[in-house]
PDB file of N, CA and C in Angstrom:
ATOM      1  N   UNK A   1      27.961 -24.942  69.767  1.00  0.00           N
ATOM      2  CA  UNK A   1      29.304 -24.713  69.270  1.00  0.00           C
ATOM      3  C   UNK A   1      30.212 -25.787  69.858  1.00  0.00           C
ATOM      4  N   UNK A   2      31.054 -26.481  68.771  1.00  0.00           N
ATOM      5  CA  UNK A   2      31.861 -27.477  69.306  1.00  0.00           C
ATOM      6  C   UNK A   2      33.528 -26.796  69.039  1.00  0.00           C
ATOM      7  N   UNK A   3      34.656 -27.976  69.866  1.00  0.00           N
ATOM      8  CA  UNK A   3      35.441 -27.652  69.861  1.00  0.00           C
ATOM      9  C   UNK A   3      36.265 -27.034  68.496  1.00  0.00           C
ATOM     10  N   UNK A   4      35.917 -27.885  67.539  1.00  0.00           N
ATOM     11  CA  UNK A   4      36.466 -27.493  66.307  1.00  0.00           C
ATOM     12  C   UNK A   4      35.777 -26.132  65.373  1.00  0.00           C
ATOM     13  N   UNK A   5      34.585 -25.581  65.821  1.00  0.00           N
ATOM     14  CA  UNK A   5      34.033 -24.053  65.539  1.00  0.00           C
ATOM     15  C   UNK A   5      34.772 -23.195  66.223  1.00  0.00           C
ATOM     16  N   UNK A   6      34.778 -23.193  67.148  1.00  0.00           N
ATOM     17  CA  UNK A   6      35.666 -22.354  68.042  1.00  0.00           C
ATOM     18  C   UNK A   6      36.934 -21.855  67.644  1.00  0.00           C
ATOM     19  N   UNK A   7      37.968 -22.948  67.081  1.00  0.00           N
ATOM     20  CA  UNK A   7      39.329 -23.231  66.883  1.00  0.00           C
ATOM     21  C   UNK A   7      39.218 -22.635  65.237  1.00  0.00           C
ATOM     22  N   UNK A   8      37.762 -22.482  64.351  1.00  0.00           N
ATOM     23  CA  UNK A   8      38.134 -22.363  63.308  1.00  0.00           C
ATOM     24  C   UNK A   8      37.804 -20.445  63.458  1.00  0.00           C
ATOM     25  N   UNK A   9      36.753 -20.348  64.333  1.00  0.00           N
ATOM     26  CA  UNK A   9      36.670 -18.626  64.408  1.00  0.00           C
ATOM     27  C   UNK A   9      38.455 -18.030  64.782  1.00  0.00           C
ATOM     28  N   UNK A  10      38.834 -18.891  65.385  1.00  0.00           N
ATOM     29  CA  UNK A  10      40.252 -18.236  65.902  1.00  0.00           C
ATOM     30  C   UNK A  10      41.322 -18.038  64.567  1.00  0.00           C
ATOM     31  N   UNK A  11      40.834 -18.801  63.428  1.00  0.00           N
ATOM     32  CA  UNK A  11      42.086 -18.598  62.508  1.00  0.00           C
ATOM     33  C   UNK A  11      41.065 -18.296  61.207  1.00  0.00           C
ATOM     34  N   UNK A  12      39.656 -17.689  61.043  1.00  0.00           N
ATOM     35  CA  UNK A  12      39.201 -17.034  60.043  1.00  0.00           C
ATOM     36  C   UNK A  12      39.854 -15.616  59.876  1.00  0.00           C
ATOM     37  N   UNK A  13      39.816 -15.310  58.935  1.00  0.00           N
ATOM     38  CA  UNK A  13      40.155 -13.862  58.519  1.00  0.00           C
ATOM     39  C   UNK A  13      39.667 -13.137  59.497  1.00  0.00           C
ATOM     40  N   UNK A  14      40.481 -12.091  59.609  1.00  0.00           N
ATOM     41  CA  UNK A  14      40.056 -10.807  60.396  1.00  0.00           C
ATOM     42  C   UNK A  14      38.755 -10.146  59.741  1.00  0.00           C
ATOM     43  N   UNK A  15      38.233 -10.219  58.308  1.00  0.00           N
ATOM     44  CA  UNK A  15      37.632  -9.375  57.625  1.00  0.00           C
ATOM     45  C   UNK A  15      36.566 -10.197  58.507  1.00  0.00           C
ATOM     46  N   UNK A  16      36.370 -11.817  58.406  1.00  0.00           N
ATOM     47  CA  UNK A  16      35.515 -12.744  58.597  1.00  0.00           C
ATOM     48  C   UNK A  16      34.946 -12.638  60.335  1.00  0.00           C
ATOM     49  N   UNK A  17      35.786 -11.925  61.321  1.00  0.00           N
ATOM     50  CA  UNK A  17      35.362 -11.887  62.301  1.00  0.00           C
ATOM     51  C   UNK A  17      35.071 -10.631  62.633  1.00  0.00           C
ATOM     52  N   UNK A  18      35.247  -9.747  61.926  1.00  0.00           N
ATOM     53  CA  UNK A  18      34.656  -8.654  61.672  1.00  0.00           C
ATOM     54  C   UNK A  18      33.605  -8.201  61.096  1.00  0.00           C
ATOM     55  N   UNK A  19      33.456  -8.807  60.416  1.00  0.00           N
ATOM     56  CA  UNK A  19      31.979  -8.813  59.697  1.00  0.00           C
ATOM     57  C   UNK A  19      31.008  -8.525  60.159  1.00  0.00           C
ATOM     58  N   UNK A  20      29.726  -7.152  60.203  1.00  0.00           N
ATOM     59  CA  UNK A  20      28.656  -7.237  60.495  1.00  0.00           C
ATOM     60  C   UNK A  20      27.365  -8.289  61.035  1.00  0.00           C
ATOM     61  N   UNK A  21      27.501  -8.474  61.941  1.00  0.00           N
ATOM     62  CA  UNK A  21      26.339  -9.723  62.389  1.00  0.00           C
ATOM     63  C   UNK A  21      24.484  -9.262  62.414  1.00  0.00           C
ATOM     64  N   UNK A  22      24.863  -8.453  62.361  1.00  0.00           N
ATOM     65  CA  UNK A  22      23.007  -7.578  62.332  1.00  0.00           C
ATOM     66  C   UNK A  22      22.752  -6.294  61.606  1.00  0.00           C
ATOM     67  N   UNK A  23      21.646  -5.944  61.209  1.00  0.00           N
ATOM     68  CA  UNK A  23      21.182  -5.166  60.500  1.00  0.00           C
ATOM     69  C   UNK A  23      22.095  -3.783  61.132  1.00  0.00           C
ATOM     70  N   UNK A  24      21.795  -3.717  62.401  1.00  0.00           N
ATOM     71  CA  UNK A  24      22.168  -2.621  63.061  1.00  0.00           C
ATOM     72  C   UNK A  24      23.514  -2.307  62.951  1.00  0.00           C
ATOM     73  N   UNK A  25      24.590  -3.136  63.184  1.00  0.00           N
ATOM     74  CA  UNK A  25      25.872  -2.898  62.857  1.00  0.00           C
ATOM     75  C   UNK A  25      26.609  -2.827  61.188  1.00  0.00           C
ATOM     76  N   UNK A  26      25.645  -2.326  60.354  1.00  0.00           N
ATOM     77  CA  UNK A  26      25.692  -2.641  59.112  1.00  0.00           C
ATOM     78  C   UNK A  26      25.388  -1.623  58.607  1.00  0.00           C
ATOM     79  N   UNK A  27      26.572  -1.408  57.635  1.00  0.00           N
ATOM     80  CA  UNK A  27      27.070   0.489  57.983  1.00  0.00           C
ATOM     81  C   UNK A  27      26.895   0.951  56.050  1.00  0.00           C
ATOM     82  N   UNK A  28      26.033   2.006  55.802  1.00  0.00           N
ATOM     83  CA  UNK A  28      25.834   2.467  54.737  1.00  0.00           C
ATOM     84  C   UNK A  28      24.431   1.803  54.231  1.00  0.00           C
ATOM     85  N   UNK A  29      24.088   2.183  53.352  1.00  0.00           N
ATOM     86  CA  UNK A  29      22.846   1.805  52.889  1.00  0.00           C
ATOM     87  C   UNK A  29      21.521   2.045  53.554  1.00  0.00           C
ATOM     88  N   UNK A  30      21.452   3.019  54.466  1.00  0.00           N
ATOM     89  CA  UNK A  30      20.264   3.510  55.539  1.00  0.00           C
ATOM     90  C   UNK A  30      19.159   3.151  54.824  1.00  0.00           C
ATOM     91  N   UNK A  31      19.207   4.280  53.843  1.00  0.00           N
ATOM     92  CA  UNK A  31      17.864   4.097  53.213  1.00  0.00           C
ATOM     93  C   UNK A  31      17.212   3.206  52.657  1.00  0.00           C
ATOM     94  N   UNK A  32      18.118   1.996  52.441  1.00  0.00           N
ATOM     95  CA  UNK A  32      17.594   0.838  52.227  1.00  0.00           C
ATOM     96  C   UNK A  32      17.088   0.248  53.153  1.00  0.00           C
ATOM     97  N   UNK A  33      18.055  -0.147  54.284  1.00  0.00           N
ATOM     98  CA  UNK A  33      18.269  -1.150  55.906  1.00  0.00           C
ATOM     99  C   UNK A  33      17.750  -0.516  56.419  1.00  0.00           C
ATOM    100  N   UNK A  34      17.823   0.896  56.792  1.00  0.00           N
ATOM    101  CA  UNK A  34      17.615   1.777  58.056  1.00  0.00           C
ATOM    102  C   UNK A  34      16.455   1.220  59.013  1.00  0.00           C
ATOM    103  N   UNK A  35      16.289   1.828  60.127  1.00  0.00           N
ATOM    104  CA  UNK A  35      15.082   1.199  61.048  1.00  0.00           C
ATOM    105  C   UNK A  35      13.763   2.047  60.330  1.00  0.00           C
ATOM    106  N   UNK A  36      12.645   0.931  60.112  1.00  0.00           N
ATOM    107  CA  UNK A  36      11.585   1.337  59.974  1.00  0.00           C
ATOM    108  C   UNK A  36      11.742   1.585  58.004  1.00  0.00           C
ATOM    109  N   UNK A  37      12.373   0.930  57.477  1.00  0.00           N
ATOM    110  CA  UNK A  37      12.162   1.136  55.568  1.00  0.00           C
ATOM    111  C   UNK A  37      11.799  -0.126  55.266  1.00  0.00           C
ATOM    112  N   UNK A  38      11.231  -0.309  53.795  1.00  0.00           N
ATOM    113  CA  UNK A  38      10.897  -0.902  53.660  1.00  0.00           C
ATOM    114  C   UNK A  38      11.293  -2.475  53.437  1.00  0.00           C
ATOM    115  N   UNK A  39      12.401  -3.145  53.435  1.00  0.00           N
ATOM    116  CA  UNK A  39      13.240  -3.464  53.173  1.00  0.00           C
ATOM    117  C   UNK A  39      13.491  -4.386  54.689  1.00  0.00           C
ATOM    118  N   UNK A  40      13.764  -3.431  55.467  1.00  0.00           N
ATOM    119  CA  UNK A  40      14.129  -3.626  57.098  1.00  0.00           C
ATOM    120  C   UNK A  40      12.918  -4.332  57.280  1.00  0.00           C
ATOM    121  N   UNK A  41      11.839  -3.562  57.265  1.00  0.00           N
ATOM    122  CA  UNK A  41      10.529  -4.289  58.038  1.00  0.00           C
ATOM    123  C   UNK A  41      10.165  -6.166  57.691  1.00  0.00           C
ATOM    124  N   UNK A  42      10.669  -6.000  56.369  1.00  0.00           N
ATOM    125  CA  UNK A  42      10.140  -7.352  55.645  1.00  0.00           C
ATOM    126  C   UNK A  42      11.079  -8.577  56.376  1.00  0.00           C
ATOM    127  N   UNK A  43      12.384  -8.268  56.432  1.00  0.00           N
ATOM    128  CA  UNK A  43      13.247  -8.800  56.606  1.00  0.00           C
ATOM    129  C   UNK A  43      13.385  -9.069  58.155  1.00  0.00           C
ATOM    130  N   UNK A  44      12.729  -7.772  58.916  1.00  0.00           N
ATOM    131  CA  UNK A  44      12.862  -8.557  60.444  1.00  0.00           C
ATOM    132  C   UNK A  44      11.017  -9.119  60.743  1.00  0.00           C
ATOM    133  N   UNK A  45      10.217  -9.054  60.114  1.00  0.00           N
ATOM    134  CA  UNK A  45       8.834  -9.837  60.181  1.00  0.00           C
ATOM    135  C   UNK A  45       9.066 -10.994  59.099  1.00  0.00           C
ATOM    136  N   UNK A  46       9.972 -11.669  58.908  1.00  0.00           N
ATOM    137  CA  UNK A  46      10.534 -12.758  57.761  1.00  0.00           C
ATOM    138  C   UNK A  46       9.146 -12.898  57.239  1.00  0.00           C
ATOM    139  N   UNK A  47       9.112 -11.933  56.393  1.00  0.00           N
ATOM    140  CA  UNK A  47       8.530 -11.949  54.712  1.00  0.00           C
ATOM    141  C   UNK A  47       8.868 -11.396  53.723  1.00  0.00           C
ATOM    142  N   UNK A  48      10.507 -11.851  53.383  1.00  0.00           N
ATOM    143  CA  UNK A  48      11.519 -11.158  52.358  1.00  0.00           C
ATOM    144  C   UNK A  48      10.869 -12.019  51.347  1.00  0.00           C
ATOM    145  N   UNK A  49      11.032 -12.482  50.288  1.00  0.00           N
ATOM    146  CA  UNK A  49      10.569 -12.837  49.002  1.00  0.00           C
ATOM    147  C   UNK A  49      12.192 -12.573  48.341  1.00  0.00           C
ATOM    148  N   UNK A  50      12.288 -13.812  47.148  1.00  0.00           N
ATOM    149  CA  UNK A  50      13.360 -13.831  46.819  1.00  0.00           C
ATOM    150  C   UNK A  50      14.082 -12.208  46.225  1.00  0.00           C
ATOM    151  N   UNK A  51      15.724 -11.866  46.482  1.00  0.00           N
ATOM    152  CA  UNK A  51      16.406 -10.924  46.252  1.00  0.00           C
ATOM    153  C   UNK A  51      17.359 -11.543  45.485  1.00  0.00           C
ATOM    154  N   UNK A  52      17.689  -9.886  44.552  1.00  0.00           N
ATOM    155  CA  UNK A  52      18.889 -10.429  43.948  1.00  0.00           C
ATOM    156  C   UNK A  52      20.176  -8.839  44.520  1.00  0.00           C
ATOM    157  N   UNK A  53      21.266  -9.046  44.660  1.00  0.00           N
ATOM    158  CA  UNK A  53      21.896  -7.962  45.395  1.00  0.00           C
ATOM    159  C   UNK A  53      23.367  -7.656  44.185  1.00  0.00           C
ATOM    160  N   UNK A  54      23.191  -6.891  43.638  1.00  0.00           N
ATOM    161  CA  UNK A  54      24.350  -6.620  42.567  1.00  0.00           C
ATOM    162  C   UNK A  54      25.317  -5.916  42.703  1.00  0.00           C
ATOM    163  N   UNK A  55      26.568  -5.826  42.409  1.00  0.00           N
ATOM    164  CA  UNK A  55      27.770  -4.702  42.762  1.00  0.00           C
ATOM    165  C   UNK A  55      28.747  -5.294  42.767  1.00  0.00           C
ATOM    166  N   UNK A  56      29.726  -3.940  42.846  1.00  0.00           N
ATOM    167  CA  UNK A  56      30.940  -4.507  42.978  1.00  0.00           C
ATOM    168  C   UNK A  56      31.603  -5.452  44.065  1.00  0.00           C
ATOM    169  N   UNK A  57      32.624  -6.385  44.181  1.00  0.00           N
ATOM    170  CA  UNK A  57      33.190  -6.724  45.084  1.00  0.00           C
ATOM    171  C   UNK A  57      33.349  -5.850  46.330  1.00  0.00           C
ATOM    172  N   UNK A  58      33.169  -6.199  47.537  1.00  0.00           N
ATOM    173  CA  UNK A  58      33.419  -5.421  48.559  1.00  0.00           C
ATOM    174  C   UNK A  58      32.483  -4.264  48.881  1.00  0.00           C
ATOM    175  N   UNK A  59      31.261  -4.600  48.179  1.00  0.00           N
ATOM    176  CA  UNK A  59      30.359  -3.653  48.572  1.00  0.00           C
ATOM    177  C   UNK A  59      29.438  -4.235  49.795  1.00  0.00           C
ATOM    178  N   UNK A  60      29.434  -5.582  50.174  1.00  0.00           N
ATOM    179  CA  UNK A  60      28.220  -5.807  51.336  1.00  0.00           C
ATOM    180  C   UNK A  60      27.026  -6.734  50.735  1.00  0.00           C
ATOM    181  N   UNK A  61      27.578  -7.319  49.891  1.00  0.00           N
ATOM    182  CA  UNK A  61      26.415  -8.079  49.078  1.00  0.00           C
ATOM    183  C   UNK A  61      26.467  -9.486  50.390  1.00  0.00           C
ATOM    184  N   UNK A  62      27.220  -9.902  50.126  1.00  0.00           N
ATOM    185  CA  UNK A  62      27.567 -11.491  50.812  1.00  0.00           C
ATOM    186  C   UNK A  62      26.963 -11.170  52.835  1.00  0.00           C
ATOM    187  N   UNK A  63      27.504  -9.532  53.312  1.00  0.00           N
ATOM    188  CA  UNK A  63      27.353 -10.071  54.587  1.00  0.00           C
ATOM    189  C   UNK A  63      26.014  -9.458  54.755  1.00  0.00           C
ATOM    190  N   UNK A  64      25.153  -8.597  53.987  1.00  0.00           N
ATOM    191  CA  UNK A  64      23.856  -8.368  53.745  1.00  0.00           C
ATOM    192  C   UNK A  64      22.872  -9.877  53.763  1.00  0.00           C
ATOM    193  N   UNK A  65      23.313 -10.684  53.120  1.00  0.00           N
ATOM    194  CA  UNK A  65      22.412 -11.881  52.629  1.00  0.00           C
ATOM    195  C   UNK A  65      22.782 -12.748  53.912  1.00  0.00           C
ATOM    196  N   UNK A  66      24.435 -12.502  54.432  1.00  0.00           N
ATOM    197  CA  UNK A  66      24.585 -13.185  55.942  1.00  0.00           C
ATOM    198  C   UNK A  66      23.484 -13.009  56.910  1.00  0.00           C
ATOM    199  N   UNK A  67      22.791 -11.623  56.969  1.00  0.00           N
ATOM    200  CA  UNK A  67      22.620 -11.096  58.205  1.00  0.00           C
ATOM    201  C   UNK A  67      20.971 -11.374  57.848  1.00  0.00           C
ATOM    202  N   UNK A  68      20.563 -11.159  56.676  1.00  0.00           N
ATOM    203  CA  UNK A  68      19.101 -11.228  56.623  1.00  0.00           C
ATOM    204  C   UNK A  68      19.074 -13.314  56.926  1.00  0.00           C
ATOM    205  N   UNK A  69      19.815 -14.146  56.283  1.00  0.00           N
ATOM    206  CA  UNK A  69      20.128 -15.255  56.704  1.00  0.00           C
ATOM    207  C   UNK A  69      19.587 -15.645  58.279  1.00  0.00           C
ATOM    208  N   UNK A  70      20.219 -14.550  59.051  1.00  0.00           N
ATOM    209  CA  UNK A  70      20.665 -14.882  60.943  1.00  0.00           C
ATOM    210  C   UNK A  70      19.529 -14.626  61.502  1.00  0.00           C
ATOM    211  N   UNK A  71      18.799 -13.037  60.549  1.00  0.00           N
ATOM    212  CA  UNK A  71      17.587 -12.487  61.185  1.00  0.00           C
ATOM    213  C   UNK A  71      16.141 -13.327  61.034  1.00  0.00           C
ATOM    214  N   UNK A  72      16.461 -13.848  60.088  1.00  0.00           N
ATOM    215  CA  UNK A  72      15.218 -14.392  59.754  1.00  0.00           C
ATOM    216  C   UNK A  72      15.472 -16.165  60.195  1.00  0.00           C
ATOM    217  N   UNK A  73      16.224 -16.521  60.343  1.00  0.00           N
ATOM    218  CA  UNK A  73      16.308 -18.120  60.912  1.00  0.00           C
ATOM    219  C   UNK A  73      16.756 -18.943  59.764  1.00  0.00           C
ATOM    220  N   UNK A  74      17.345 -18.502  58.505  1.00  0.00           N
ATOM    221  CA  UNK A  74      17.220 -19.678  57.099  1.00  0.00           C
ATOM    222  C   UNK A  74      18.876 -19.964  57.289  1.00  0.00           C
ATOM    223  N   UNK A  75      18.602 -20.948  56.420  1.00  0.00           N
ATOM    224  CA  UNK A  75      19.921 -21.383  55.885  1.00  0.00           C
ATOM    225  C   UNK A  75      20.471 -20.358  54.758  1.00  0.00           C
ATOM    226  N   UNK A  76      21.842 -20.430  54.876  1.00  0.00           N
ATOM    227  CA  UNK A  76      22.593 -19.579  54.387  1.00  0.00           C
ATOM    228  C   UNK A  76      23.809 -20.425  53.752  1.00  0.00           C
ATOM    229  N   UNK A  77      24.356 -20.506  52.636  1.00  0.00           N
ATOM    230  CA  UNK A  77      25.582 -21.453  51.953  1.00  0.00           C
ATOM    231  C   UNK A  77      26.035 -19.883  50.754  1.00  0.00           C
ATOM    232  N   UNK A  78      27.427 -20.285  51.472  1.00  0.00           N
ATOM    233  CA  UNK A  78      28.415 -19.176  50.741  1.00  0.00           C
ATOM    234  C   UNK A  78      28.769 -20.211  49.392  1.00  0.00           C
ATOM    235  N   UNK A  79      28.713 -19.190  48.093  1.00  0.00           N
ATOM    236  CA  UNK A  79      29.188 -20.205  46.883  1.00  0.00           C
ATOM    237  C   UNK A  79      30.529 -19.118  46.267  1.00  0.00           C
ATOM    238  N   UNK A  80      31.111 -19.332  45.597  1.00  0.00           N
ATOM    239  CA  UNK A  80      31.754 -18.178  45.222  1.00  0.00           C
ATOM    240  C   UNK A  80      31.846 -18.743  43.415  1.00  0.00           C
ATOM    241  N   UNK A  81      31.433 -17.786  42.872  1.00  0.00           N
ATOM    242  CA  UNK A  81      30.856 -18.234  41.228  1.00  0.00           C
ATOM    243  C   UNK A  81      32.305 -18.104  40.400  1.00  0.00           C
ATOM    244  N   UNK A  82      33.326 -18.093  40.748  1.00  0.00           N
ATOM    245  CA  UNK A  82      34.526 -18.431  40.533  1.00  0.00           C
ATOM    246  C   UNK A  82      35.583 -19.489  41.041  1.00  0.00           C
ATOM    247  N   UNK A  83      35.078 -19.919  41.986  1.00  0.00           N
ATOM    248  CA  UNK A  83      35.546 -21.542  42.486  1.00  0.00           C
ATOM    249  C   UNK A  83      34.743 -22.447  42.328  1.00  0.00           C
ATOM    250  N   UNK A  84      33.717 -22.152  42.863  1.00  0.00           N
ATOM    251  CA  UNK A  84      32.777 -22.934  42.629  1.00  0.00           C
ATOM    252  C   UNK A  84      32.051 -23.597  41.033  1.00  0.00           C
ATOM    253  N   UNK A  85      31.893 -24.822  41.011  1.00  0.00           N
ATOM    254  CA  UNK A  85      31.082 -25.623  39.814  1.00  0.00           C
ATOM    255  C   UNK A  85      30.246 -26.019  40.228  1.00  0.00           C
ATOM    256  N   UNK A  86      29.642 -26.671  38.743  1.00  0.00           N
ATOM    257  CA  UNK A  86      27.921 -26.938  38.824  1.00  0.00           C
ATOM    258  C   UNK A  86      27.857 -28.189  40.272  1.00  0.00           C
ATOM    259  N   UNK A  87      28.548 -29.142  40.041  1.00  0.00           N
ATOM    260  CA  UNK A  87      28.464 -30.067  41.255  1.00  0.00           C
ATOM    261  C   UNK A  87      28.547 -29.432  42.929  1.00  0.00           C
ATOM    262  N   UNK A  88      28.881 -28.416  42.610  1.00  0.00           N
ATOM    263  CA  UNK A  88      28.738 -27.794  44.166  1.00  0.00           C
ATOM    264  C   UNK A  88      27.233 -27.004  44.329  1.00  0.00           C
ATOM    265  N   UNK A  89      26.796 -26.343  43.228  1.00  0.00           N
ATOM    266  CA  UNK A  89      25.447 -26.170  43.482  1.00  0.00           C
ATOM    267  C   UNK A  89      24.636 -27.429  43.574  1.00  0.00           C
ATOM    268  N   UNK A  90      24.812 -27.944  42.856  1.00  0.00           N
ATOM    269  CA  UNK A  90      24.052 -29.529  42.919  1.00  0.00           C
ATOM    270  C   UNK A  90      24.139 -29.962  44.256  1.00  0.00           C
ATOM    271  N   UNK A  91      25.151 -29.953  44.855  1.00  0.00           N
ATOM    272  CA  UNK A  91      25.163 -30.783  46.252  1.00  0.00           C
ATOM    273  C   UNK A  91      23.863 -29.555  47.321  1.00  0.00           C
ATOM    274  N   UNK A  92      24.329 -28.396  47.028  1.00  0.00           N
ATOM    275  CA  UNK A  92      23.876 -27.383  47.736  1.00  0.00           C
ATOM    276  C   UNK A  92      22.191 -27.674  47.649  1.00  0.00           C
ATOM    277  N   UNK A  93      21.905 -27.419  46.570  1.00  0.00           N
ATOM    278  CA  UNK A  93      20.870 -28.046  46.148  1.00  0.00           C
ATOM    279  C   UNK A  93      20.303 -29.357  46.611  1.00  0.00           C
ATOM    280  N   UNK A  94      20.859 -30.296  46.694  1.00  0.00           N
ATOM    281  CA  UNK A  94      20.334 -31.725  47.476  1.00  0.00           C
ATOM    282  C   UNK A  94      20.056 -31.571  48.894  1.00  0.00           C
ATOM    283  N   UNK A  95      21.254 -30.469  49.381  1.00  0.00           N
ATOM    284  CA  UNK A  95      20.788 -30.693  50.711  1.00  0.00           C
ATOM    285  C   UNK A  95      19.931 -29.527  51.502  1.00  0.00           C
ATOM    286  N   UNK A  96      19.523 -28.438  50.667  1.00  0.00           N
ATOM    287  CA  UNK A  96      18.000 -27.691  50.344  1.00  0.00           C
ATOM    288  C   UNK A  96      17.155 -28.617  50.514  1.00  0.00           C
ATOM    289  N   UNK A  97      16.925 -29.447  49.594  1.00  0.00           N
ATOM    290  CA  UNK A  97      15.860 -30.144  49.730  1.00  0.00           C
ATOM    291  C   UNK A  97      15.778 -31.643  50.830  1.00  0.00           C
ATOM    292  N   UNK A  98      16.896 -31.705  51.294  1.00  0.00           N
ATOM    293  CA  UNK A  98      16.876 -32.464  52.580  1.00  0.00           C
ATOM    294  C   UNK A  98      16.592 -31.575  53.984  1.00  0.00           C
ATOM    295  N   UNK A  99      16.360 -30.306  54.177  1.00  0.00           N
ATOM    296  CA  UNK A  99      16.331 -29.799  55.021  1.00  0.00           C
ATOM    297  C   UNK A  99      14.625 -29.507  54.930  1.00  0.00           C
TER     298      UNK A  99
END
């Protein structure tokens, strides 16, 4: 962590530093996440296989895909399919395959 991460956690959203960082602090959906389902197990022995996570806004889609992201060691790139254009997947994409 450098000086300028630091300085940017200090002025992210409250929602953003609040946010669930692990399975465990990640509230609703037991029966999906819970300890020991099926779901949980794959995801902390990283052998998830691609997901797709659907719903409304503000349901936990984004910090779900954060946290399986953290647990399992991958790269993680936030897109938002309303700001975002094709040239931003494209870049996203280039640098997938540079990693």
């Amino acid at each position: 962590m450098d000086l300028f991460s630091v300085n940017e956690q200090k002025v992210a959203p409250l929602a953003d530093r609040m946010r669930p960082q692990t399975l465990d602090e990640f509230l609703g959906q037991k029966h999906i996440v819970g300890k020991g389902t099926l779901l949980r197990r794959a995801i902390e022995a990283d052998r998830l296989t691609s997901c797709i996570f659907f719903g409304p806004p503000g349901v936990g889609k984004t910090t779900l895909a954060s946290i399986i992201a953290g647990t399992t060691h991958s790269a993680f790139v936030q897109l938002n399919a309303v700001t975002s254009g094709v040239a931003d997947v494209r870049e996203v994409l280039k640098a997938a395959k540079e990693r």
